[in-house]
N, C-alpha and C. Protein backbone atom coordinates (compact mmCIF):
# COMPACT_ATOMS: atom_id res chain seq x y z
N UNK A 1 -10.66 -2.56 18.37
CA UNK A 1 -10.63 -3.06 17.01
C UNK A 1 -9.67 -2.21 16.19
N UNK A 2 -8.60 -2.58 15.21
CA UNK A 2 -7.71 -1.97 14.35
C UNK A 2 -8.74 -1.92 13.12
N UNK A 3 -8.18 -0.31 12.30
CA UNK A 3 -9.09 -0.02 11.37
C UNK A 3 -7.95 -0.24 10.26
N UNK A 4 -7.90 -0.49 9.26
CA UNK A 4 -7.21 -0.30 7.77
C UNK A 4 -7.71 0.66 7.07
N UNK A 5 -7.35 1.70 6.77
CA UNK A 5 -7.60 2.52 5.38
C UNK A 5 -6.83 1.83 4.53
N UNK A 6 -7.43 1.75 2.99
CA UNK A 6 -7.10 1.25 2.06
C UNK A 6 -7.46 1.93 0.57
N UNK A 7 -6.34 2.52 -0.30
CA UNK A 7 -6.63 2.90 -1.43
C UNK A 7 -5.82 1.82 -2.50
N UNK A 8 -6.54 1.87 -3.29
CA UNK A 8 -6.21 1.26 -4.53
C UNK A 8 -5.52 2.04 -5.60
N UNK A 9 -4.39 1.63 -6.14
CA UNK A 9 -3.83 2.46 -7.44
C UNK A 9 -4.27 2.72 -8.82
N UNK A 10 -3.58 3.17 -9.65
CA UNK A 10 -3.85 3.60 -10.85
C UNK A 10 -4.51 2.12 -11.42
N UNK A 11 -5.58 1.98 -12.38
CA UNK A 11 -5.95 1.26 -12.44
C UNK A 11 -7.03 0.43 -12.43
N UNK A 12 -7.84 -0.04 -11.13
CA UNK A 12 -8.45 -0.39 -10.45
C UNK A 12 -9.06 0.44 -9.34
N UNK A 13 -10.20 0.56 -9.10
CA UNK A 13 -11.17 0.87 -8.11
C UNK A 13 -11.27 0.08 -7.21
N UNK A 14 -12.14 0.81 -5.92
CA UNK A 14 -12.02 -0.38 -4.54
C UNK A 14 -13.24 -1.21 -5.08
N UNK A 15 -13.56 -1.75 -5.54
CA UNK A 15 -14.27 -2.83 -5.64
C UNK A 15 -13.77 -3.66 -7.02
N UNK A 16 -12.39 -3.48 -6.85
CA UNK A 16 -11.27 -4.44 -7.98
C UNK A 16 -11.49 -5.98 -6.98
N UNK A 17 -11.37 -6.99 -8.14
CA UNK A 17 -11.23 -8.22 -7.12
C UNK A 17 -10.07 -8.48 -6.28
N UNK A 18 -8.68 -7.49 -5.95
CA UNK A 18 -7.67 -7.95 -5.28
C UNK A 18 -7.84 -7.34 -4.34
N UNK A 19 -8.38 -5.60 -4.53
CA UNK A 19 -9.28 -4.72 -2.81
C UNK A 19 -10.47 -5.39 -2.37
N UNK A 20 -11.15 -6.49 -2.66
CA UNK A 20 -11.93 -7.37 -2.47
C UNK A 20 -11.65 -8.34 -1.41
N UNK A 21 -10.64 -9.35 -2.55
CA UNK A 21 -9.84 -10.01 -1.45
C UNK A 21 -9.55 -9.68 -0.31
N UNK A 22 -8.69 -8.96 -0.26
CA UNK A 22 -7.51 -7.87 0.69
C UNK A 22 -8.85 -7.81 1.93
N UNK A 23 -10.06 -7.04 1.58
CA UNK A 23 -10.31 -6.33 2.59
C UNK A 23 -11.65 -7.60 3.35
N UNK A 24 -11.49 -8.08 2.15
CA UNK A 24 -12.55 -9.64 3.19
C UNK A 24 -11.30 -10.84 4.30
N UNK A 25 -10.28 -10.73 3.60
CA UNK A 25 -9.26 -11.28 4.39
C UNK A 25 -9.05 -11.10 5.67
N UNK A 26 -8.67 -9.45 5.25
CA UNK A 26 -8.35 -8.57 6.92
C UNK A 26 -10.23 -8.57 7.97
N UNK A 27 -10.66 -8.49 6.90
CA UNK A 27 -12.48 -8.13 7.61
C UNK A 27 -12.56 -9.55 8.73
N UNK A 28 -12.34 -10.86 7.95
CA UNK A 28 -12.25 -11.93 8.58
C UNK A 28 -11.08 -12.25 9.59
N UNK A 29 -10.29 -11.61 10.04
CA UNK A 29 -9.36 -11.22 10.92
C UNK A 29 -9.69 -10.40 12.03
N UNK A 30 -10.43 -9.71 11.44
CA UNK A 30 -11.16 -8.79 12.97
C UNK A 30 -10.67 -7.35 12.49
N UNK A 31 -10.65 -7.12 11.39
CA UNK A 31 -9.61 -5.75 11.34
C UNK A 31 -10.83 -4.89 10.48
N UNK A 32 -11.18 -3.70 10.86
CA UNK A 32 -11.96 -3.26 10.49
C UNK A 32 -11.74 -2.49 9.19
N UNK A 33 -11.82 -2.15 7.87
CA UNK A 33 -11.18 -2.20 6.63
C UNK A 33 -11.93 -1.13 5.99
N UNK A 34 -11.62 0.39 5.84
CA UNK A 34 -12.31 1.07 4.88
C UNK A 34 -11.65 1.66 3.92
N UNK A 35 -12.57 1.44 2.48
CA UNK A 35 -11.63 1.27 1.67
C UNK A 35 -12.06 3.00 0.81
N UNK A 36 -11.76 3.61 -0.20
CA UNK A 36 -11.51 4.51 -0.39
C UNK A 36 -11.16 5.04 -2.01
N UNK A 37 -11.64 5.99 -2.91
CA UNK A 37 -11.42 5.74 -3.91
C UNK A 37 -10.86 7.32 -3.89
N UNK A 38 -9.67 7.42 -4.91
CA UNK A 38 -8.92 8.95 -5.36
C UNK A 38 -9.93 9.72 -5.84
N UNK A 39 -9.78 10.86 -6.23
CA UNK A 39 -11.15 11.79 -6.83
C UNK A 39 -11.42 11.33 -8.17
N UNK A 40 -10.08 11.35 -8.91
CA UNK A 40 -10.25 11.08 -10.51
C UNK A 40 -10.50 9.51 -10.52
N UNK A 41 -10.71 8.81 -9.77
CA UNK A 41 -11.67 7.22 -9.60
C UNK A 41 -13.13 7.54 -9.30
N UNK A 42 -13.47 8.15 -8.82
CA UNK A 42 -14.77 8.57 -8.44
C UNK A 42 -15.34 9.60 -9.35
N UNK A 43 -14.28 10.05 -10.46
CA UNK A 43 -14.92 11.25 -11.84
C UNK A 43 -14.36 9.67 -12.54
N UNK A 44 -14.76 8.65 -12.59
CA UNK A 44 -14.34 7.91 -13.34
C UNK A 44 -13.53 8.27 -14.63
N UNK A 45 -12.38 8.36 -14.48
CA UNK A 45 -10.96 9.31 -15.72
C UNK A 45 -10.30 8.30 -15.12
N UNK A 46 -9.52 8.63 -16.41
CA UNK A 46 -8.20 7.06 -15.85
C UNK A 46 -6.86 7.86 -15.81
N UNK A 47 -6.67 8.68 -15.91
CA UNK A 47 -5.33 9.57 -15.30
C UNK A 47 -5.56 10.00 -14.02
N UNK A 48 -4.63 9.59 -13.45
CA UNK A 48 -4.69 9.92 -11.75
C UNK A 48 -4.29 11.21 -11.24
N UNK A 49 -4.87 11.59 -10.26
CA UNK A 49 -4.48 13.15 -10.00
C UNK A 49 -3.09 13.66 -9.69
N UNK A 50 -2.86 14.99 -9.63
CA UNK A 50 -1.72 15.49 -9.24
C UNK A 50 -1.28 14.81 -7.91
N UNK A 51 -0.16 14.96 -7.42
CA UNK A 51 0.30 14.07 -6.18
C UNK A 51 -0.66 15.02 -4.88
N UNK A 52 -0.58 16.66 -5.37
CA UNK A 52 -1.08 17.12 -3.90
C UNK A 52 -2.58 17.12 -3.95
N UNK A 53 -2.97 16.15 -5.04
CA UNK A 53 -4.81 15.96 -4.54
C UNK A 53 -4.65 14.32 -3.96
N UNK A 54 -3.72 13.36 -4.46
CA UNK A 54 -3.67 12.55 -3.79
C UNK A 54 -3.28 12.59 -2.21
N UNK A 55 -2.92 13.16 -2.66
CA UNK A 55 -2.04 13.51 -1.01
C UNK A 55 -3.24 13.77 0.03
N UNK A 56 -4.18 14.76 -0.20
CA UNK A 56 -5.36 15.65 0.48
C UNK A 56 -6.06 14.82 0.90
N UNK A 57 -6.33 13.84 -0.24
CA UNK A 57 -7.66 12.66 -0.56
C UNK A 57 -7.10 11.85 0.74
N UNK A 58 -5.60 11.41 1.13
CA UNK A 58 -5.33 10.69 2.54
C UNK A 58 -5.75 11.29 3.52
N UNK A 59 -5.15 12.73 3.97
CA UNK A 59 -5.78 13.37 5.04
C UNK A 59 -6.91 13.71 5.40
N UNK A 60 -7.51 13.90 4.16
CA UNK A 60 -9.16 14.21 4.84
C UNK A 60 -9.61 12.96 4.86
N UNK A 61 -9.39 11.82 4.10
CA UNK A 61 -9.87 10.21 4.65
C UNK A 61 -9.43 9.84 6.40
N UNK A 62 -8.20 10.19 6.41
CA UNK A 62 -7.65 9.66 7.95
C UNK A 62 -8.77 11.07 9.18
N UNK A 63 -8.40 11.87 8.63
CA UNK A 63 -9.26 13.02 9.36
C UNK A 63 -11.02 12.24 9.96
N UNK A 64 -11.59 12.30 8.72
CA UNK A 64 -12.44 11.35 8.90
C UNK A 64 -13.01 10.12 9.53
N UNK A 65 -11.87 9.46 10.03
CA UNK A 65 -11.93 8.18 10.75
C UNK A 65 -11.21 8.34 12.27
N UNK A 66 -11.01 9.76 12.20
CA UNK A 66 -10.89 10.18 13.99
C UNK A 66 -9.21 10.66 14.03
N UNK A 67 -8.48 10.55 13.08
CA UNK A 67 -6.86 10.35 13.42
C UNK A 67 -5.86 9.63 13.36
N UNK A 68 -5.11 10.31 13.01
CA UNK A 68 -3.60 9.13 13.19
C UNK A 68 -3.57 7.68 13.64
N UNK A 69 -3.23 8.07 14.47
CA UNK A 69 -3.17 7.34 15.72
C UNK A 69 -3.62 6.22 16.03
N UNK A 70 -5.62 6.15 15.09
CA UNK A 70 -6.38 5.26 15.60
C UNK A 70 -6.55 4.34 14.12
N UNK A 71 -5.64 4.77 13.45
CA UNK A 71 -5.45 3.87 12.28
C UNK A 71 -4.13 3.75 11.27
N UNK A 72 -4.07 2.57 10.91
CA UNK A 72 -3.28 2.02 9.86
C UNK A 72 -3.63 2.51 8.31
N UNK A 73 -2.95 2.45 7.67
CA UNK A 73 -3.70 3.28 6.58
C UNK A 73 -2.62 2.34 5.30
N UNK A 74 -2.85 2.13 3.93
CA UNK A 74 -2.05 1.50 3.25
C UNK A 74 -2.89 1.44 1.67
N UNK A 75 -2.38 0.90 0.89
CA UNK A 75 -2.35 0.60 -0.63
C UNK A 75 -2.15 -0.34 -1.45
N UNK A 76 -2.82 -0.30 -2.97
CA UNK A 76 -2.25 -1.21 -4.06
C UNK A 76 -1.72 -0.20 -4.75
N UNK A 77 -0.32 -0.25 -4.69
CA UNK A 77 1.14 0.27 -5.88
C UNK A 77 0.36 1.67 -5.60
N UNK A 78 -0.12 2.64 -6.46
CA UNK A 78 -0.34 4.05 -6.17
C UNK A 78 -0.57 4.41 -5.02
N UNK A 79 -1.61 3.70 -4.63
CA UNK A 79 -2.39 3.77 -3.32
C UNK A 79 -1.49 3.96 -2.14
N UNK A 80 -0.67 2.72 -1.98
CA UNK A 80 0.14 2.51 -0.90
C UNK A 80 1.94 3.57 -1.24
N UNK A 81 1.83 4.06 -2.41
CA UNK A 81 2.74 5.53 -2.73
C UNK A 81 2.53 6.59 -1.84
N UNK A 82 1.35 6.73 -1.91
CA UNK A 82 0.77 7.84 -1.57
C UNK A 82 0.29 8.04 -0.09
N UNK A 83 0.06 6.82 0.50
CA UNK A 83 -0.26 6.92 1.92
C UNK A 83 1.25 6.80 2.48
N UNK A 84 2.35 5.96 1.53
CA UNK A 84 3.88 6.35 2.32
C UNK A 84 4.54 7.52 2.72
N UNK A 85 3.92 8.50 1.50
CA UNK A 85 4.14 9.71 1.16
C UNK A 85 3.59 10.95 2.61
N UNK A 86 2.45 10.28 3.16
CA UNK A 86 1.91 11.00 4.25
C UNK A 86 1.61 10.38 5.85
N UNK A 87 2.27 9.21 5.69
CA UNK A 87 2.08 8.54 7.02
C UNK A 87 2.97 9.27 8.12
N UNK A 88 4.63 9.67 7.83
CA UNK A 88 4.75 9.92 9.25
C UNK A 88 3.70 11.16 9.50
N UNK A 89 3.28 12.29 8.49
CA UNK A 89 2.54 13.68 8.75
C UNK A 89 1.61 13.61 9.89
N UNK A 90 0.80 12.41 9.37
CA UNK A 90 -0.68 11.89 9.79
C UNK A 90 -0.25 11.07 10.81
N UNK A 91 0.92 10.46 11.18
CA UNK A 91 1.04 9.77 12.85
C UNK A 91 0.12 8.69 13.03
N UNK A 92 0.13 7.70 12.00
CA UNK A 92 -0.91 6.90 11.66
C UNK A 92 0.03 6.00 12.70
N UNK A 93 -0.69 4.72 13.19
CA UNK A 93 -0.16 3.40 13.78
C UNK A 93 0.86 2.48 12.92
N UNK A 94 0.55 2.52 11.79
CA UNK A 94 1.49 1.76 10.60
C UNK A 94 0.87 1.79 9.36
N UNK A 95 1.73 1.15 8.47
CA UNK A 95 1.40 1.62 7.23
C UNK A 95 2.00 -0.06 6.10
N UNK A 96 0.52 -0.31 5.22
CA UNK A 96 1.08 -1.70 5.10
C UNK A 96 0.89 -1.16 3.21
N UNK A 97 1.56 -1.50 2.25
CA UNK A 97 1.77 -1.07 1.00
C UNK A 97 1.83 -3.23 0.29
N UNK A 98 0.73 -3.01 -0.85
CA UNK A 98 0.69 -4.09 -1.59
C UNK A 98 1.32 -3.83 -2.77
N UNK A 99 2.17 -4.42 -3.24
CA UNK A 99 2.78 -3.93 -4.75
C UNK A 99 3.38 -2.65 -4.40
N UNK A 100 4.12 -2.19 -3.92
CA UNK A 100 4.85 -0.60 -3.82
C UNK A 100 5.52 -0.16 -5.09
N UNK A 101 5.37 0.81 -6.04
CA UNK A 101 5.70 0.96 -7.22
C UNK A 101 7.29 1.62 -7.03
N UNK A 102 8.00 0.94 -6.63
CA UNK A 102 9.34 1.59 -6.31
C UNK A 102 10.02 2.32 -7.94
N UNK A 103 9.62 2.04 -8.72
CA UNK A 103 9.74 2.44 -10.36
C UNK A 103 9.48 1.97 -10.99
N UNK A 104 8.99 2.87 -12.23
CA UNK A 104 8.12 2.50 -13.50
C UNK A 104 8.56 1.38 -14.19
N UNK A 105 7.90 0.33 -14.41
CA UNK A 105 8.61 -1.14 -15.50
C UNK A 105 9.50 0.06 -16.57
N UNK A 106 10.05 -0.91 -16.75
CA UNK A 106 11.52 -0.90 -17.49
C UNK A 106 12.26 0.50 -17.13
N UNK A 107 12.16 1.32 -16.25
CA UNK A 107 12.55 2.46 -15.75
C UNK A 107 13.54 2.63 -14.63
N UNK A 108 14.39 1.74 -14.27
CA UNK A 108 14.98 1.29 -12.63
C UNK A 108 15.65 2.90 -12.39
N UNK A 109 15.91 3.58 -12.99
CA UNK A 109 16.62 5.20 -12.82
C UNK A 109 15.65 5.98 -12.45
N UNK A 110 14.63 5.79 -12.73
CA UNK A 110 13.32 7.16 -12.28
C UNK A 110 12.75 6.15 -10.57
N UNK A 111 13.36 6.45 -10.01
CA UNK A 111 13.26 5.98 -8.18
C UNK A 111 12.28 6.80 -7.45
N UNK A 112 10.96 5.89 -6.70
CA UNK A 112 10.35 6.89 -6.16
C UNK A 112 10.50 6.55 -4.66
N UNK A 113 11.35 6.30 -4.47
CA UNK A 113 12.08 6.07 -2.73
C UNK A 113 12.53 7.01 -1.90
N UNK A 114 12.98 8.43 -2.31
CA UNK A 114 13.47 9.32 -1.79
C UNK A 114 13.06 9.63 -0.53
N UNK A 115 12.00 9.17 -0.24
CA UNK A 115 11.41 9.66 1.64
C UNK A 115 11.34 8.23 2.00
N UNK A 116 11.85 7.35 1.48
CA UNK A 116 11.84 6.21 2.16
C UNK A 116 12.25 5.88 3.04
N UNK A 117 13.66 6.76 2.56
CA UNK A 117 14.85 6.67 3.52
C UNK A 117 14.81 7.12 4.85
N UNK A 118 13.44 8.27 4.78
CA UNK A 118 13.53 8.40 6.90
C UNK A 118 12.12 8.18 6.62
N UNK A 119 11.73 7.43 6.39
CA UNK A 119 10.38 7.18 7.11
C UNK A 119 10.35 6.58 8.35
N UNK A 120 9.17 7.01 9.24
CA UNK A 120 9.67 6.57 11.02
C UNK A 120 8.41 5.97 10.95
N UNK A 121 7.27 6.04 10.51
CA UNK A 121 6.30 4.81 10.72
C UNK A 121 6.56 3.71 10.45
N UNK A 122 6.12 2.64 11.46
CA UNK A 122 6.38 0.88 10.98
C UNK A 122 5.61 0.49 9.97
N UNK A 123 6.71 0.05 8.63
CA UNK A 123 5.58 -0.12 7.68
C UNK A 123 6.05 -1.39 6.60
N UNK A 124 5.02 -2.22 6.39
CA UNK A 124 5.20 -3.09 5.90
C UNK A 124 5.10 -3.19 4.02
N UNK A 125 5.94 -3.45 3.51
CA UNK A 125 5.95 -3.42 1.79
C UNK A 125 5.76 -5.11 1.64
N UNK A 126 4.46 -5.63 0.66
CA UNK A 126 4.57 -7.11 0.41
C UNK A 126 4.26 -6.79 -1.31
N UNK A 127 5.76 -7.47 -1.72
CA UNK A 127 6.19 -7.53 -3.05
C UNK A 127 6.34 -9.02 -3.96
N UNK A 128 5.51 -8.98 -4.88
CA UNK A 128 5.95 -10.06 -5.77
C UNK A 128 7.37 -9.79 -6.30
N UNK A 129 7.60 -11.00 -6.28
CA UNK A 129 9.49 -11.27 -6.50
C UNK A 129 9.45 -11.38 -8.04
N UNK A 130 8.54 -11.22 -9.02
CA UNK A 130 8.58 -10.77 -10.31
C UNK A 130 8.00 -9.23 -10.07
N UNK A 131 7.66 -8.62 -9.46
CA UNK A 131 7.26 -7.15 -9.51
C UNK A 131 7.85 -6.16 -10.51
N UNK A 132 7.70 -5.79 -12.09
CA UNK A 132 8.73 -4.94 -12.81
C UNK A 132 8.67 -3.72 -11.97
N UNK A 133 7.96 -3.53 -11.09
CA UNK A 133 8.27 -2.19 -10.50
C UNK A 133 8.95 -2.04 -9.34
N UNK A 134 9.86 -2.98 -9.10
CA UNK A 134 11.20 -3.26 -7.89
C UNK A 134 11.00 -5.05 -7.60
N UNK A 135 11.75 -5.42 -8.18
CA UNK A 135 12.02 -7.25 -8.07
C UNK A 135 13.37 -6.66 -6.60
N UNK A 136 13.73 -8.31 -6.20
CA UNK A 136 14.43 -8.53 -4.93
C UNK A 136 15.94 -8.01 -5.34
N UNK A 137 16.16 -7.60 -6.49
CA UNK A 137 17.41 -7.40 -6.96
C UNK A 137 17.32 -5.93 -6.54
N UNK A 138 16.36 -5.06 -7.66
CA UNK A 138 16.31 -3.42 -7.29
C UNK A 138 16.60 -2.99 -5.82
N UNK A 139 15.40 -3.72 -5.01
CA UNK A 139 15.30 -2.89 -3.87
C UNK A 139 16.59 -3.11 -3.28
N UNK A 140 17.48 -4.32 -3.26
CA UNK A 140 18.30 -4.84 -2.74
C UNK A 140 19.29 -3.24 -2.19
N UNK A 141 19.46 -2.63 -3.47
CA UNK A 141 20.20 -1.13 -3.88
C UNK A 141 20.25 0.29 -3.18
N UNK A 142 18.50 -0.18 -2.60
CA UNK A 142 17.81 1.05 -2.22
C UNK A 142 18.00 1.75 -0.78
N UNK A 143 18.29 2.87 -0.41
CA UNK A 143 18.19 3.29 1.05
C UNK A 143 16.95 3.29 1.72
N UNK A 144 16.68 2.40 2.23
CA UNK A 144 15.49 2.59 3.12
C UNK A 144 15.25 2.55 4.46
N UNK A 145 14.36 3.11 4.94
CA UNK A 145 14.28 3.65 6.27
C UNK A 145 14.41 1.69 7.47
N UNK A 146 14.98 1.80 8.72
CA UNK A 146 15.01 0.43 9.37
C UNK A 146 13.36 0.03 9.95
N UNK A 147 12.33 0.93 9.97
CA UNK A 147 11.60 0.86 9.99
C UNK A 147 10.46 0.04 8.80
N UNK A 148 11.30 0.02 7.63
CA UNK A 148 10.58 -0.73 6.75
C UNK A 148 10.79 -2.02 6.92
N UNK A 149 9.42 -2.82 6.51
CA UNK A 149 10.08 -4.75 6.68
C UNK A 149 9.55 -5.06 5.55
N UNK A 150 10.11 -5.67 4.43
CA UNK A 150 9.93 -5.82 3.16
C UNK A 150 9.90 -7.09 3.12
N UNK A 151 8.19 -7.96 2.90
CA UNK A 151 7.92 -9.49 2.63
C UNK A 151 7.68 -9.62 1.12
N UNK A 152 8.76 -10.85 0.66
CA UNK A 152 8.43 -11.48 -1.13
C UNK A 152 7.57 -12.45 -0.90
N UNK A 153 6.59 -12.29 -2.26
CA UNK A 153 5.81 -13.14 -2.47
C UNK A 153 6.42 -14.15 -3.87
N UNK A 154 6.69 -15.65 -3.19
CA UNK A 154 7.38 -16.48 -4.57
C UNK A 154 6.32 -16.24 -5.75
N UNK A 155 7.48 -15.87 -6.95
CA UNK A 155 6.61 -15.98 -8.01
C UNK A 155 5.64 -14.95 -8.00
N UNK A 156 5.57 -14.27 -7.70
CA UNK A 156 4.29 -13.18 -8.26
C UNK A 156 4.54 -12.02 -8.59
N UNK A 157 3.82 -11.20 -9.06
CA UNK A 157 4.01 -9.99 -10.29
C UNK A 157 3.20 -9.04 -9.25
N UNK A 158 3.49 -7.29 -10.36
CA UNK A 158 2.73 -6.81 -9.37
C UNK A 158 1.17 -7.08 -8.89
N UNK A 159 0.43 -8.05 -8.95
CA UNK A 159 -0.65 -8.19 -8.93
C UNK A 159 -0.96 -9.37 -8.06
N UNK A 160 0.15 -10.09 -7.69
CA UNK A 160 0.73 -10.97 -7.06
C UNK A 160 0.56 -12.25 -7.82
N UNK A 161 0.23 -12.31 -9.29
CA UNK A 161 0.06 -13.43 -10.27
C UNK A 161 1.42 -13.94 -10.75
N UNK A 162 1.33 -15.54 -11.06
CA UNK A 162 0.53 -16.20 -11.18
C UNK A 162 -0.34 -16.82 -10.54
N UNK A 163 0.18 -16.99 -9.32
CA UNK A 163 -0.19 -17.40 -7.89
C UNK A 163 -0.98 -16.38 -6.93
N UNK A 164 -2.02 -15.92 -7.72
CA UNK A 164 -2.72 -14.86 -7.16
C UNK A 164 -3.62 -14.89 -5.85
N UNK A 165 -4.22 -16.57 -5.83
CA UNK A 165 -5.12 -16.74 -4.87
C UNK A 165 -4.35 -16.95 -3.49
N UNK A 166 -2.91 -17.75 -3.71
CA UNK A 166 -2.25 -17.86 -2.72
C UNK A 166 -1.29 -17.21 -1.79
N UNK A 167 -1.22 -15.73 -3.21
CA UNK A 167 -0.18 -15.01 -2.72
C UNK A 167 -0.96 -13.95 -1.99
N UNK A 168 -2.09 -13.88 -2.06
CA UNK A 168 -3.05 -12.84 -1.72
C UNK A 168 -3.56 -13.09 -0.48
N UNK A 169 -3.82 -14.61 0.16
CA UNK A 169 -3.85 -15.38 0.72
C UNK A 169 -2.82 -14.91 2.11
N UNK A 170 -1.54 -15.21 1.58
CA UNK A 170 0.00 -14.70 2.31
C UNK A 170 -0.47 -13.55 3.14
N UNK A 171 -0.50 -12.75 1.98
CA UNK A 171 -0.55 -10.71 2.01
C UNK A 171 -1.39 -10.68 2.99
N UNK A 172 -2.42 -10.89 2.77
CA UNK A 172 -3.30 -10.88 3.82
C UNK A 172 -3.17 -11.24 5.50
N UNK A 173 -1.65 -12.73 5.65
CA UNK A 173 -1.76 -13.00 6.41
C UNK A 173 -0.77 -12.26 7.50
N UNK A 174 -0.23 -11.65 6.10
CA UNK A 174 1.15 -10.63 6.69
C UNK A 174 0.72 -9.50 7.64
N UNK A 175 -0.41 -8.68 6.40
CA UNK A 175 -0.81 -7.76 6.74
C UNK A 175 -1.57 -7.72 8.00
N UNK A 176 -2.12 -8.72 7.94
CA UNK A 176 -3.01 -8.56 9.12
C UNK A 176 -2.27 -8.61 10.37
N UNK A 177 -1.49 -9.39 10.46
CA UNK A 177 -0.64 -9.67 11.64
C UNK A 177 0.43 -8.80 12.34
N UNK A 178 1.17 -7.62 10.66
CA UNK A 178 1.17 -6.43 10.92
C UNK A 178 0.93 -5.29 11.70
N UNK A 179 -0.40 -5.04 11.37
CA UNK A 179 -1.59 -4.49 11.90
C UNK A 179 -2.01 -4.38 13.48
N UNK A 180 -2.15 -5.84 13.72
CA UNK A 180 -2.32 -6.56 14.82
C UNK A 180 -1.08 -5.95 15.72
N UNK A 181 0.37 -5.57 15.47
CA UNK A 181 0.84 -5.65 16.11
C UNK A 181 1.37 -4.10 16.30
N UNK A 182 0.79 -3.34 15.45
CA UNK A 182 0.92 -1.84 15.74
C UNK A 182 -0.30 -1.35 16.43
């Protein structure tokens, strides 16, 4: 059985209705799905932690579930930042990112891609093609590793709205199949 780790970004907690979706989708796929909340989500505060407690909060989650190796690990926009940020470390199987916050709305100069560019895990980015935080134009620009495979969702934002039920629907079918194949 393939496991998913899954954190959710700034924002939303794992029991948001899109880590809901997401993880009943993949659950109904056969993919075993645990989902995971940052520290400052669990001190319920809405400023998110420094990067090297996010960072920790991945490894001792993957630690936890036996290793690298024996799991996929991924995100909504922070979430899936931050597990990009530590996947090759952790030698995870792949790495699937919902909404990837490639930069802040209206910010296209402040780029958080810089390790994108050698990332060696197979990892999947599924982006609404309205996303202000990298539309099909931005990334178009970007150096990224050949290991990345970057799926648009028509019409959707970072949240994958307007078309939320269907685009989520997609994501799901991406991801899973993803998954399936790492």
């Amino acid at each position: 059985m393939h496991t998913f780790l899954f954190a959710h970004g700034a924002g939303g907690g794992m029991n948001a209705p899109f880590m809901t979706a997401v993880a009943r989708g993949l659950e109904a796929r056969g993919i075993r799905v645990v989902r995971f909340e940052f520290p400052y989500m669990q001190a319920r505060r809405r400023v998110p932690d420094r990067e090297p407690v996010l960072l920790q909060a991945w490894r001792d989650v993957v630690a936890e579930q036996g290793g690298g190796a024996a799991v996929a690990i991924g995100g909504k926009s922070l979430g899936g930042r931050m597990a990009s940020m530590v996947a090759d470390e952790l030698g995870v199987c792949a790495l699937v990112c919902f909404g990837y916050p490639f930069h802040p709305p209206g910010k296209p100069e402040k780029l958080r891609t810089k390790h994108l560019a050698a990332l060696r895990t197979p990892a999947l980015i599924i982006q609404g093609e309205r996303d202000p935080f990298g539309t099909p134009a931005d990334v178009a620009g970007y150096a990224l590793s050949p290991s990345i495979e970057i799926a648009w969702l028509a019409g959707g934002d970072h949240s994958y709205k307007p078309r939320e039920r269907e685009n989520i629907a997609r994501a799901v079918e991406l991801a899973g199949g993803f998954i399936e194949q790492h």
